[in-house]
ModelCIF file with pLDDT and N, C-alpha, C, O atoms, coordinates in Angstrom:
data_MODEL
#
_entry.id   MODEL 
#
_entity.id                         1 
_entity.type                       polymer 
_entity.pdbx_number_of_molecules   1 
#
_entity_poly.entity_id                      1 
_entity_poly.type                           'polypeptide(L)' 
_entity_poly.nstd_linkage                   no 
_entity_poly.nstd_monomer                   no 
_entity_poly.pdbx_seq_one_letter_code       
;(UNK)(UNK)(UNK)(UNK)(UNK)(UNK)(UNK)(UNK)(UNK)(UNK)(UNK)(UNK)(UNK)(UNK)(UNK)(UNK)
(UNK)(UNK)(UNK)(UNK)(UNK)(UNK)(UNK)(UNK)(UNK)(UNK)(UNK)(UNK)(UNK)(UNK)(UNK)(UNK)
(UNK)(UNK)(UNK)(UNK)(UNK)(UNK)(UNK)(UNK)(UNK)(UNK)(UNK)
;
_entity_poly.pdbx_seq_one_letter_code_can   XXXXXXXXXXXXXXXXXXXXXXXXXXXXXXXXXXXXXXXXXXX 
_entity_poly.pdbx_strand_id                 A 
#
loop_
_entity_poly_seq.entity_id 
_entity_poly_seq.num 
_entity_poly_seq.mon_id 
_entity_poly_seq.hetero 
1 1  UNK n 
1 2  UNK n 
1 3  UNK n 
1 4  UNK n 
1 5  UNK n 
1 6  UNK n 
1 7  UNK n 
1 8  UNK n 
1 9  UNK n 
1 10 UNK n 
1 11 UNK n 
1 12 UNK n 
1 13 UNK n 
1 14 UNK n 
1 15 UNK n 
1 16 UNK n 
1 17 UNK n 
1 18 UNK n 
1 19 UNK n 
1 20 UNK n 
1 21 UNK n 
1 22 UNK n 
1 23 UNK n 
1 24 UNK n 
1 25 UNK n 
1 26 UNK n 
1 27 UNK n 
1 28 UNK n 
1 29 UNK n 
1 30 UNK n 
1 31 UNK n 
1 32 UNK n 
1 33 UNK n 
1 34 UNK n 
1 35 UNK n 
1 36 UNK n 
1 37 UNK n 
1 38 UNK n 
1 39 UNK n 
1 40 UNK n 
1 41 UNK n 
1 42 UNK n 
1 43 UNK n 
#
_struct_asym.id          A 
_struct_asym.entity_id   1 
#
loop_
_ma_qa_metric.id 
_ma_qa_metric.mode 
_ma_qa_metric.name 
_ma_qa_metric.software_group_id 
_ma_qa_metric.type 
1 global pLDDT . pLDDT 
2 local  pLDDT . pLDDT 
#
_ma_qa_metric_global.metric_id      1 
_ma_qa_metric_global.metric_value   97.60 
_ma_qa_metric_global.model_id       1 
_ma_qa_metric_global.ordinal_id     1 
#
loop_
_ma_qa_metric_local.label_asym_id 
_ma_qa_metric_local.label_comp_id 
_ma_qa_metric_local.label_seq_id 
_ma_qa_metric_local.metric_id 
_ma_qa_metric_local.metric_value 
_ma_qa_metric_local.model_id 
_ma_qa_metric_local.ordinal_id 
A UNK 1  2 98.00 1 1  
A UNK 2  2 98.00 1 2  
A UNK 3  2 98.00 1 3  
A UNK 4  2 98.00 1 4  
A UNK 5  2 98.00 1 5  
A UNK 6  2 98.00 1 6  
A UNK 7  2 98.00 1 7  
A UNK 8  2 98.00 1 8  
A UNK 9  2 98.00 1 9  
A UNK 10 2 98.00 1 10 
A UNK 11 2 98.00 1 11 
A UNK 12 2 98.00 1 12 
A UNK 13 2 98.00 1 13 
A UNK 14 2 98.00 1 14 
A UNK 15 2 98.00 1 15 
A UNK 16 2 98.00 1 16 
A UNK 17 2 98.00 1 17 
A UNK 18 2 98.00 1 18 
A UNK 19 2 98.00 1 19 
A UNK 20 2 98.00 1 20 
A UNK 21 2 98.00 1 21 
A UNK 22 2 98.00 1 22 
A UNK 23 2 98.00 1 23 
A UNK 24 2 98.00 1 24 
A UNK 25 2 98.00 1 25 
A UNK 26 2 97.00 1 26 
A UNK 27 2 98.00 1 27 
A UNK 28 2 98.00 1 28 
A UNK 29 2 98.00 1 29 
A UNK 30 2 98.00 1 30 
A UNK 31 2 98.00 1 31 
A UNK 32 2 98.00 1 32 
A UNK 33 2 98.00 1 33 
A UNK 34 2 98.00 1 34 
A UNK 35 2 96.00 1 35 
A UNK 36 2 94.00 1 36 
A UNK 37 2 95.00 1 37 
A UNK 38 2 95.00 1 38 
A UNK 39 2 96.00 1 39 
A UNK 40 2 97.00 1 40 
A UNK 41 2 97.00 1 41 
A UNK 42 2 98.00 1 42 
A UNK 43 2 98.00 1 43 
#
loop_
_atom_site.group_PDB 
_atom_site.id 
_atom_site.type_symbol 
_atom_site.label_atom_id 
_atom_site.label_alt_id 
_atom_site.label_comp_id 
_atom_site.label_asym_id 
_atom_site.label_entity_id 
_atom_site.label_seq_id 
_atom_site.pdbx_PDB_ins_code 
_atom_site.Cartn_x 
_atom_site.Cartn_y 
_atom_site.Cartn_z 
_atom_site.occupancy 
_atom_site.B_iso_or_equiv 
_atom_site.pdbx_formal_charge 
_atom_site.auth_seq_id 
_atom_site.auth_comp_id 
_atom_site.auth_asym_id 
_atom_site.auth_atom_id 
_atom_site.pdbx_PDB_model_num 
ATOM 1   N N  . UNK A 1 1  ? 109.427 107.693 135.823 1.00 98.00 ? 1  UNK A N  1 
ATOM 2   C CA . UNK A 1 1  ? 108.592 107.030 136.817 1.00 98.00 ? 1  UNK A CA 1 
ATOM 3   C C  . UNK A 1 1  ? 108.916 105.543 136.904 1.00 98.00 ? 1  UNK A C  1 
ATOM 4   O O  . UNK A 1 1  ? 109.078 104.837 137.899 1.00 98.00 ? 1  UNK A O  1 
ATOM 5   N N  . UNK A 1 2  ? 108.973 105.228 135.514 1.00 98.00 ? 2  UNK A N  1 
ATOM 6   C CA . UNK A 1 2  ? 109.574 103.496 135.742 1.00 98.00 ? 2  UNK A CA 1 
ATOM 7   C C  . UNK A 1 2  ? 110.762 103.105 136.112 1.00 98.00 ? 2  UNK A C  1 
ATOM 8   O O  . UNK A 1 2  ? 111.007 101.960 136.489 1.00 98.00 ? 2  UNK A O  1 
ATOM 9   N N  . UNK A 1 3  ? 111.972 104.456 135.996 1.00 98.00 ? 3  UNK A N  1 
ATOM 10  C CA . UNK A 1 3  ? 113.087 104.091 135.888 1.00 98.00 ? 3  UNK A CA 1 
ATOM 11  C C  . UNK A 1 3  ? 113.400 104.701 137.797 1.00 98.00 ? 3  UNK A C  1 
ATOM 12  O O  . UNK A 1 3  ? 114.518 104.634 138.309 1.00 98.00 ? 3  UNK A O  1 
ATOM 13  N N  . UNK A 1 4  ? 112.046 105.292 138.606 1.00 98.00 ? 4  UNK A N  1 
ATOM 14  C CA . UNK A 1 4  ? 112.464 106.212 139.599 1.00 98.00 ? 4  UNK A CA 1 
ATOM 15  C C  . UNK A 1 4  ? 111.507 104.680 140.950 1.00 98.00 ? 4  UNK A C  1 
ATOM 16  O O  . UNK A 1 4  ? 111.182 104.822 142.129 1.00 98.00 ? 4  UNK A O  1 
ATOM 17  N N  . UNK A 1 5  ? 111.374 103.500 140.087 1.00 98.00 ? 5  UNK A N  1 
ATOM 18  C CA . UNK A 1 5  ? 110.344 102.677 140.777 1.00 98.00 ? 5  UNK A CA 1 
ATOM 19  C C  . UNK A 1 5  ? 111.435 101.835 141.668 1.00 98.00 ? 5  UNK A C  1 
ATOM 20  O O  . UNK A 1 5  ? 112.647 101.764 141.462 1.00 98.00 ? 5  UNK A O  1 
ATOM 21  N N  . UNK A 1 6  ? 110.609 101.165 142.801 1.00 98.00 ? 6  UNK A N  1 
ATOM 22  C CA . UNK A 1 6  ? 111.147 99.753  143.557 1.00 98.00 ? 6  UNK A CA 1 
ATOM 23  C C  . UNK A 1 6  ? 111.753 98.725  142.547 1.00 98.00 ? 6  UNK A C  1 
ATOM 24  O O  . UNK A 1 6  ? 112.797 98.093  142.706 1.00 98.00 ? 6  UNK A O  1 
ATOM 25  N N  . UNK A 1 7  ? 110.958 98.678  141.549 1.00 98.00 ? 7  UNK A N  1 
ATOM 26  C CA . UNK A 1 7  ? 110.751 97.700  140.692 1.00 98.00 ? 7  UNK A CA 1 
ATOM 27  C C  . UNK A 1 7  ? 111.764 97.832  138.921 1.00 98.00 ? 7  UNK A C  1 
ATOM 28  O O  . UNK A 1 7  ? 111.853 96.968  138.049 1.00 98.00 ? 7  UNK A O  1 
ATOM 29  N N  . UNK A 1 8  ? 112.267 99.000  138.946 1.00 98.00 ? 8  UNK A N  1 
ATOM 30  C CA . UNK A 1 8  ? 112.915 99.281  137.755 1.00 98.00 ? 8  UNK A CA 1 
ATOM 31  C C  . UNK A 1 8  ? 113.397 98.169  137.328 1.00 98.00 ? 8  UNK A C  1 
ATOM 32  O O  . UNK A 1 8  ? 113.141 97.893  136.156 1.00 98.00 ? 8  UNK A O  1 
ATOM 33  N N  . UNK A 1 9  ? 114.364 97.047  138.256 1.00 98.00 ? 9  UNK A N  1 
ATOM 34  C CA . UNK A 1 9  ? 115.179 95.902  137.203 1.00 98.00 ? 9  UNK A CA 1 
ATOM 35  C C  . UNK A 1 9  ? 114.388 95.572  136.600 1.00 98.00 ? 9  UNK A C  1 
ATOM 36  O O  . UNK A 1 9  ? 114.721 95.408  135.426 1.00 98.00 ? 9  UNK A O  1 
ATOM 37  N N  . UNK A 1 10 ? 112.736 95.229  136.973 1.00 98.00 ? 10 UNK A N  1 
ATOM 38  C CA . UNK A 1 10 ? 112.034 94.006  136.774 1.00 98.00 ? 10 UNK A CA 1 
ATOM 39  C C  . UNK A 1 10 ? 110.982 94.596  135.259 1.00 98.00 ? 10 UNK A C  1 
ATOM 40  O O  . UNK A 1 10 ? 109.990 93.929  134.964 1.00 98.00 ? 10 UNK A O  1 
ATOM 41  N N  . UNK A 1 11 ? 111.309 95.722  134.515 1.00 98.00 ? 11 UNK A N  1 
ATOM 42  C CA . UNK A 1 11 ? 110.826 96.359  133.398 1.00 98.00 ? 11 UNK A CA 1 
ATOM 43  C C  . UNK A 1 11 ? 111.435 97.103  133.042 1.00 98.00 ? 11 UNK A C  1 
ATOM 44  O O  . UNK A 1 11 ? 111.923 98.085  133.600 1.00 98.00 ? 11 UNK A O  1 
ATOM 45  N N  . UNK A 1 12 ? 111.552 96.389  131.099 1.00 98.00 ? 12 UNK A N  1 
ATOM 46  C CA . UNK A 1 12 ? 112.157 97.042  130.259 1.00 98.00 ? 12 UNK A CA 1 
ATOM 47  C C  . UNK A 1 12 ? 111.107 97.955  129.572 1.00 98.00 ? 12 UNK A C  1 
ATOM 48  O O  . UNK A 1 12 ? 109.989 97.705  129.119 1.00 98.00 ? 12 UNK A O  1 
ATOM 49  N N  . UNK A 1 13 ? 111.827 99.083  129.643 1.00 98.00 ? 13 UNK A N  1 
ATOM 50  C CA . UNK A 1 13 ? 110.416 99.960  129.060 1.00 98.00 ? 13 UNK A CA 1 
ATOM 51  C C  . UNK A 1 13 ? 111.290 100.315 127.464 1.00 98.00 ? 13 UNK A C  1 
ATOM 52  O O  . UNK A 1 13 ? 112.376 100.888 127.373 1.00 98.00 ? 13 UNK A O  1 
ATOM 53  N N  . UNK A 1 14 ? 110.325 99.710  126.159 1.00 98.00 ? 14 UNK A N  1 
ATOM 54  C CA . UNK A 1 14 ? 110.456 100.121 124.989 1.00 98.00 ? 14 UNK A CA 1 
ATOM 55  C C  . UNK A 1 14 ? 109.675 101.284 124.254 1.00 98.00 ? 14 UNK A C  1 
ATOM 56  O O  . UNK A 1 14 ? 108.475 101.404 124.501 1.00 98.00 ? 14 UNK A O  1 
ATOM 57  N N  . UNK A 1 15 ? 110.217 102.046 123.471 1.00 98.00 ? 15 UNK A N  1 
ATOM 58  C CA . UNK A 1 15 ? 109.298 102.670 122.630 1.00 98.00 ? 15 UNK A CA 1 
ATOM 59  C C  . UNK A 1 15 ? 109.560 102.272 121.011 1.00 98.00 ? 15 UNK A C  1 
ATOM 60  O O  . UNK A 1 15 ? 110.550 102.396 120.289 1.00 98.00 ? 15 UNK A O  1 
ATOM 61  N N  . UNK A 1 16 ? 108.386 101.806 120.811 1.00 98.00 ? 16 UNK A N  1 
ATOM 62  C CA . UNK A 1 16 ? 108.274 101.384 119.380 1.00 98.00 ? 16 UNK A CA 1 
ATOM 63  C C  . UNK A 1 16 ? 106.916 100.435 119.264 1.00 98.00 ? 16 UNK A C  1 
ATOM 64  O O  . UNK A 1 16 ? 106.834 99.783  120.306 1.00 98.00 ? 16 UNK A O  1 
ATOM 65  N N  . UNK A 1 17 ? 106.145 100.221 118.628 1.00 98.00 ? 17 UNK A N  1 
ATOM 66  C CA . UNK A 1 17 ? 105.011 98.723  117.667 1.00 98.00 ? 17 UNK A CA 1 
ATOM 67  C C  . UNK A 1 17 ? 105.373 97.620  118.518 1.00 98.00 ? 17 UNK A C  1 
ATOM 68  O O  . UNK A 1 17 ? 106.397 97.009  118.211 1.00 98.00 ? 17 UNK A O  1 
ATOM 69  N N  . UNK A 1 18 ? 104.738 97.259  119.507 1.00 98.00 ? 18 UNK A N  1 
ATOM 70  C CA . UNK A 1 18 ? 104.935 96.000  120.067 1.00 98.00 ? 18 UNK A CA 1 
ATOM 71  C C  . UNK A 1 18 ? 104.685 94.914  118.620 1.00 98.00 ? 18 UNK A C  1 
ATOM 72  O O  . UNK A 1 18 ? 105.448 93.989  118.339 1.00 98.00 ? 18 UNK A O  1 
ATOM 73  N N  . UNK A 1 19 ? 103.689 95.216  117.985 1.00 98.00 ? 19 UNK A N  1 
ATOM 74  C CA . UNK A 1 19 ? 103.087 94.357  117.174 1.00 98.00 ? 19 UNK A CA 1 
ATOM 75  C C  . UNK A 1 19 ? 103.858 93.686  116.161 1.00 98.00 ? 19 UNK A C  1 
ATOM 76  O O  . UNK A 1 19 ? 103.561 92.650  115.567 1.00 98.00 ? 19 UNK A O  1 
ATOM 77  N N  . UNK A 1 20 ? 105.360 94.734  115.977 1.00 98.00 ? 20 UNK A N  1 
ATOM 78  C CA . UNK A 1 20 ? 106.261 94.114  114.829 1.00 98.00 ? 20 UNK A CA 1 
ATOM 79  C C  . UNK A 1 20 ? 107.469 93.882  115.680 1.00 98.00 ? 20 UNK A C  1 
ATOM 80  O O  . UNK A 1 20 ? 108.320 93.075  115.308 1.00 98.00 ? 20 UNK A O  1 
ATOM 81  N N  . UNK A 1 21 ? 107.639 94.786  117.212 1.00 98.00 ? 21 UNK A N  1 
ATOM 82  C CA . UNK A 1 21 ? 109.060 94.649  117.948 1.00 98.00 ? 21 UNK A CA 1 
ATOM 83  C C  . UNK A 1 21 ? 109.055 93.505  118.632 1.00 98.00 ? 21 UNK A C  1 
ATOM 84  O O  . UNK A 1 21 ? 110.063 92.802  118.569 1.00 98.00 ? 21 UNK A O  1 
ATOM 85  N N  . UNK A 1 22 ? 107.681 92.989  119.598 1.00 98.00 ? 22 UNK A N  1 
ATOM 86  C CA . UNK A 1 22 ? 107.716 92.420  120.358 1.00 98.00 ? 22 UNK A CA 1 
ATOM 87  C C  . UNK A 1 22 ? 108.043 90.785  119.748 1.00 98.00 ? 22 UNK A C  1 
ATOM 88  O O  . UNK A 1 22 ? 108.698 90.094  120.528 1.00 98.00 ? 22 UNK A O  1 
ATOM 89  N N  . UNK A 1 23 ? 107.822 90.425  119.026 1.00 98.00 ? 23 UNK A N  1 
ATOM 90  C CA . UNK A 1 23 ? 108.479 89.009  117.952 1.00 98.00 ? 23 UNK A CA 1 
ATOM 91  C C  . UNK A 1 23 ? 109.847 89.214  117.799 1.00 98.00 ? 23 UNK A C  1 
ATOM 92  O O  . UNK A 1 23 ? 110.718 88.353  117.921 1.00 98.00 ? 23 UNK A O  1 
ATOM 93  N N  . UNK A 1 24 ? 109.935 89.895  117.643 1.00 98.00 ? 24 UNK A N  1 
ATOM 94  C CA . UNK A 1 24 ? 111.720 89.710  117.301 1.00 98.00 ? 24 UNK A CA 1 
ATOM 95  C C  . UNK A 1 24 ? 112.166 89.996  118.751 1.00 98.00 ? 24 UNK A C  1 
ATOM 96  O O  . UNK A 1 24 ? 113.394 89.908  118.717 1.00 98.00 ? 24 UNK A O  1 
ATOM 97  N N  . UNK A 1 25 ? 111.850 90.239  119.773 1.00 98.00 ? 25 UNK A N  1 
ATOM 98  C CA . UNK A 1 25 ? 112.763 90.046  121.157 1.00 98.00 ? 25 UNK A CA 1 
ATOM 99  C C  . UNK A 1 25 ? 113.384 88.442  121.626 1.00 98.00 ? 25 UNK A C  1 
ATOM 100 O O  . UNK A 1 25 ? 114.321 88.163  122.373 1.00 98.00 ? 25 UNK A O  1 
ATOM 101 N N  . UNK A 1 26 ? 112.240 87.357  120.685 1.00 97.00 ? 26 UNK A N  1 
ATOM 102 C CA . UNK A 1 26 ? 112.863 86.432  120.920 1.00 97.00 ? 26 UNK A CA 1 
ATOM 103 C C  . UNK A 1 26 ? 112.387 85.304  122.325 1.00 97.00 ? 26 UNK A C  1 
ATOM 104 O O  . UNK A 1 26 ? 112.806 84.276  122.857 1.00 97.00 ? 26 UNK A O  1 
ATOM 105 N N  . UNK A 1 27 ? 111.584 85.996  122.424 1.00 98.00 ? 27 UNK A N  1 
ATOM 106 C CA . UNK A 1 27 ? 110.997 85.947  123.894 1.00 98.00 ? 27 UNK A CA 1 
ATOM 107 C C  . UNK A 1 27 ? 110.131 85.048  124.119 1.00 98.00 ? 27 UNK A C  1 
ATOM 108 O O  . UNK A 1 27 ? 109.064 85.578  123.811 1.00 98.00 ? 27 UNK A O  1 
ATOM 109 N N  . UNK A 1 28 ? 109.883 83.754  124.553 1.00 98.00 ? 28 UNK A N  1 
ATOM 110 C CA . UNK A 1 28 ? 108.418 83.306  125.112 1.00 98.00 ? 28 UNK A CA 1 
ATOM 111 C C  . UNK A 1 28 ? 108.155 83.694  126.334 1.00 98.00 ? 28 UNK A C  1 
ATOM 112 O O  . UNK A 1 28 ? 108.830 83.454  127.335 1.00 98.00 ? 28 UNK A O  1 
ATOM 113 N N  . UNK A 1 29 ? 106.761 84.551  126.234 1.00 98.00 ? 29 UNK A N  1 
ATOM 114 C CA . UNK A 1 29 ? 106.389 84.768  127.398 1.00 98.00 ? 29 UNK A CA 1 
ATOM 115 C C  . UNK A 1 29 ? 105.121 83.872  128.249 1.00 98.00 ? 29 UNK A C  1 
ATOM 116 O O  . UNK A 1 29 ? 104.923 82.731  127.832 1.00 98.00 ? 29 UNK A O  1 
ATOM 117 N N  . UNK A 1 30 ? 104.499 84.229  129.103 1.00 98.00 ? 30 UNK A N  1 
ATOM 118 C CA . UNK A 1 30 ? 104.226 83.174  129.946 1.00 98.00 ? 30 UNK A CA 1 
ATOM 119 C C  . UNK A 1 30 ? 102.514 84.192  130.513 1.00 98.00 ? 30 UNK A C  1 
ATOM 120 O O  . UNK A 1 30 ? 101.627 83.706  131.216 1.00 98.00 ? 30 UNK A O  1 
ATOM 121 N N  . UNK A 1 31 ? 102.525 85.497  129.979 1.00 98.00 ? 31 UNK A N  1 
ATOM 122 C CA . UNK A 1 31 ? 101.422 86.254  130.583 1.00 98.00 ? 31 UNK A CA 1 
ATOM 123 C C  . UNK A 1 31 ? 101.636 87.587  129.040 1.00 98.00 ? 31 UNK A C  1 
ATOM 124 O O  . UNK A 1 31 ? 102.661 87.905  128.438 1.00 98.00 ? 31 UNK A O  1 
ATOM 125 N N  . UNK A 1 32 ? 100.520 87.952  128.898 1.00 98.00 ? 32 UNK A N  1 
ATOM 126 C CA . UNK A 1 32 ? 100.460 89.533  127.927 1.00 98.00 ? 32 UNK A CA 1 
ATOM 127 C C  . UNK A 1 32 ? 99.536  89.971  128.608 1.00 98.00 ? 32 UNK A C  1 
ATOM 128 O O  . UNK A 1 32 ? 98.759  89.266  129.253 1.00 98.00 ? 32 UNK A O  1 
ATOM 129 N N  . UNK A 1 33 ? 99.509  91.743  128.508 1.00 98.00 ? 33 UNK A N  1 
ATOM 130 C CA . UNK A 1 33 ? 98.106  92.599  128.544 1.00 98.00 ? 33 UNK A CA 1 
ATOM 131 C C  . UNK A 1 33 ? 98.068  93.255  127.368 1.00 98.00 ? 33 UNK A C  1 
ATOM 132 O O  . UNK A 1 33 ? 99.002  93.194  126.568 1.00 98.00 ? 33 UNK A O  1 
ATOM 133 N N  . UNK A 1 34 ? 97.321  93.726  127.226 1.00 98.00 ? 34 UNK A N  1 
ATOM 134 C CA . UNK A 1 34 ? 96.807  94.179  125.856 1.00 98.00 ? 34 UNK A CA 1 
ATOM 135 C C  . UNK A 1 34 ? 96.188  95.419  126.679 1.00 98.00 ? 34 UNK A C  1 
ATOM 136 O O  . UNK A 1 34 ? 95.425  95.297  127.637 1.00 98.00 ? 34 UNK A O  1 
ATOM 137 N N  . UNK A 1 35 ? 96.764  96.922  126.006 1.00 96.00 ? 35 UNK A N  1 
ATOM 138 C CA . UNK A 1 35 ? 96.412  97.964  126.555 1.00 96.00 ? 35 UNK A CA 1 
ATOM 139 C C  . UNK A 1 35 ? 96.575  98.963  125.714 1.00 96.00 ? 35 UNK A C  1 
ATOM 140 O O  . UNK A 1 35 ? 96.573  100.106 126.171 1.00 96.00 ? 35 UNK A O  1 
ATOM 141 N N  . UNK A 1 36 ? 96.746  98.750  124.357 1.00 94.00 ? 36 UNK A N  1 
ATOM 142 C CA . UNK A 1 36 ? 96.946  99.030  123.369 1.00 94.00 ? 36 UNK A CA 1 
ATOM 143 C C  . UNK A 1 36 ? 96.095  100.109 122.724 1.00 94.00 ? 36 UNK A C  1 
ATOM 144 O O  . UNK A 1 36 ? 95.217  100.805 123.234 1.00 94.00 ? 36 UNK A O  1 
ATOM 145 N N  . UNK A 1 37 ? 96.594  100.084 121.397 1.00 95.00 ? 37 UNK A N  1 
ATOM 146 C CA . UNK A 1 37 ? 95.567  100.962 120.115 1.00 95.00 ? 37 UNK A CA 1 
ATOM 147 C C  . UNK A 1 37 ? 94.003  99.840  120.053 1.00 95.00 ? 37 UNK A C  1 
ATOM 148 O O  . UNK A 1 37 ? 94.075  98.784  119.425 1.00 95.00 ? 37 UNK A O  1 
ATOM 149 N N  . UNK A 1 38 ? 92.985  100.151 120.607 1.00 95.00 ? 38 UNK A N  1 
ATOM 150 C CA . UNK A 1 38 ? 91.458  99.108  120.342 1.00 95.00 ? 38 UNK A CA 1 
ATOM 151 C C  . UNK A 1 38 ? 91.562  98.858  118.673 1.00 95.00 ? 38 UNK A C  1 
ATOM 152 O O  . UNK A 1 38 ? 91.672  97.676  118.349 1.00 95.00 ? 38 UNK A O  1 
ATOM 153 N N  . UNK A 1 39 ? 91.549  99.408  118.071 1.00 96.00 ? 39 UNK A N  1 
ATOM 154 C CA . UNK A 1 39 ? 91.799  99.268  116.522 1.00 96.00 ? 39 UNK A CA 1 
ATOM 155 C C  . UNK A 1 39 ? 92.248  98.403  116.065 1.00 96.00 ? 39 UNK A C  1 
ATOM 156 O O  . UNK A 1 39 ? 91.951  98.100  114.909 1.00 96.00 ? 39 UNK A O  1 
ATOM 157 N N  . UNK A 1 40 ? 93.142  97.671  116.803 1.00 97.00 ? 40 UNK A N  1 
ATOM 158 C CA . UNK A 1 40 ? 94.444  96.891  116.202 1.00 97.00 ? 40 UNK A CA 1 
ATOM 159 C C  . UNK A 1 40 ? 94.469  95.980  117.358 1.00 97.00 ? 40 UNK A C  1 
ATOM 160 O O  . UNK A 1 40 ? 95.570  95.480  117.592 1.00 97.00 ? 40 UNK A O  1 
ATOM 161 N N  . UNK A 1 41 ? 93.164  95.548  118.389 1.00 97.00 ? 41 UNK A N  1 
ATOM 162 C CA . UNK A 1 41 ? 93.067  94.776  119.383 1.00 97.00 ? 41 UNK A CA 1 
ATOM 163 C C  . UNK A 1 41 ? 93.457  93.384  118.819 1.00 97.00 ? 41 UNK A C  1 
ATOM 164 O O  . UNK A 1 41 ? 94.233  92.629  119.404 1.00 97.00 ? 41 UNK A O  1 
ATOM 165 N N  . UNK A 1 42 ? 92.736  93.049  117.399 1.00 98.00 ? 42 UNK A N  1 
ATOM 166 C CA . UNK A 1 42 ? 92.503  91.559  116.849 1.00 98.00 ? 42 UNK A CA 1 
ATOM 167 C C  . UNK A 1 42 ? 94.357  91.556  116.496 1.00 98.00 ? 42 UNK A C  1 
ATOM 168 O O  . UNK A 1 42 ? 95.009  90.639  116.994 1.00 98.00 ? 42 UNK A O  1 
ATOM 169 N N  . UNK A 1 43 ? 94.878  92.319  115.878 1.00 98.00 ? 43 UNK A N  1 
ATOM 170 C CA . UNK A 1 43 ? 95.866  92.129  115.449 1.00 98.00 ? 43 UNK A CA 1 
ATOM 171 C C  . UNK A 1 43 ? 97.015  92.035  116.661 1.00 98.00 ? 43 UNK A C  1 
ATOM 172 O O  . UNK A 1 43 ? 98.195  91.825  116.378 1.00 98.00 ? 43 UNK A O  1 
#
C-alpha cells in the first residue's frame, strides 16, 4: 500500500523498534507522531 502510493518516494517504511532504530538513522527531524505501543508512550 505504501509502496503502491502517489507518495512512495516521500516514505521509508522500516520494520524494527523505532525506539532503539530510529537514533541511529542519524537523522534530525523537524516533526514525530507517536502511534506506537501506549506502554512505552513515556519512553
Amino acid at each position: 500500500w505504501i509502496e503502491g502510493s502517489s507518495v512512495a518516494d516521500k516514505i521509508r517504511f522500516i520494520i524494527g523498534d523505532a525506539l532503539t532504530e530510529a537514533p541511529r538513522l542519524g537523522v534530525t527531524f523537524d516533526m514525530a507522531f507517536l502511534d506506537g505501543d501506549k506502554r512505552t508512550y513515556v519512553e
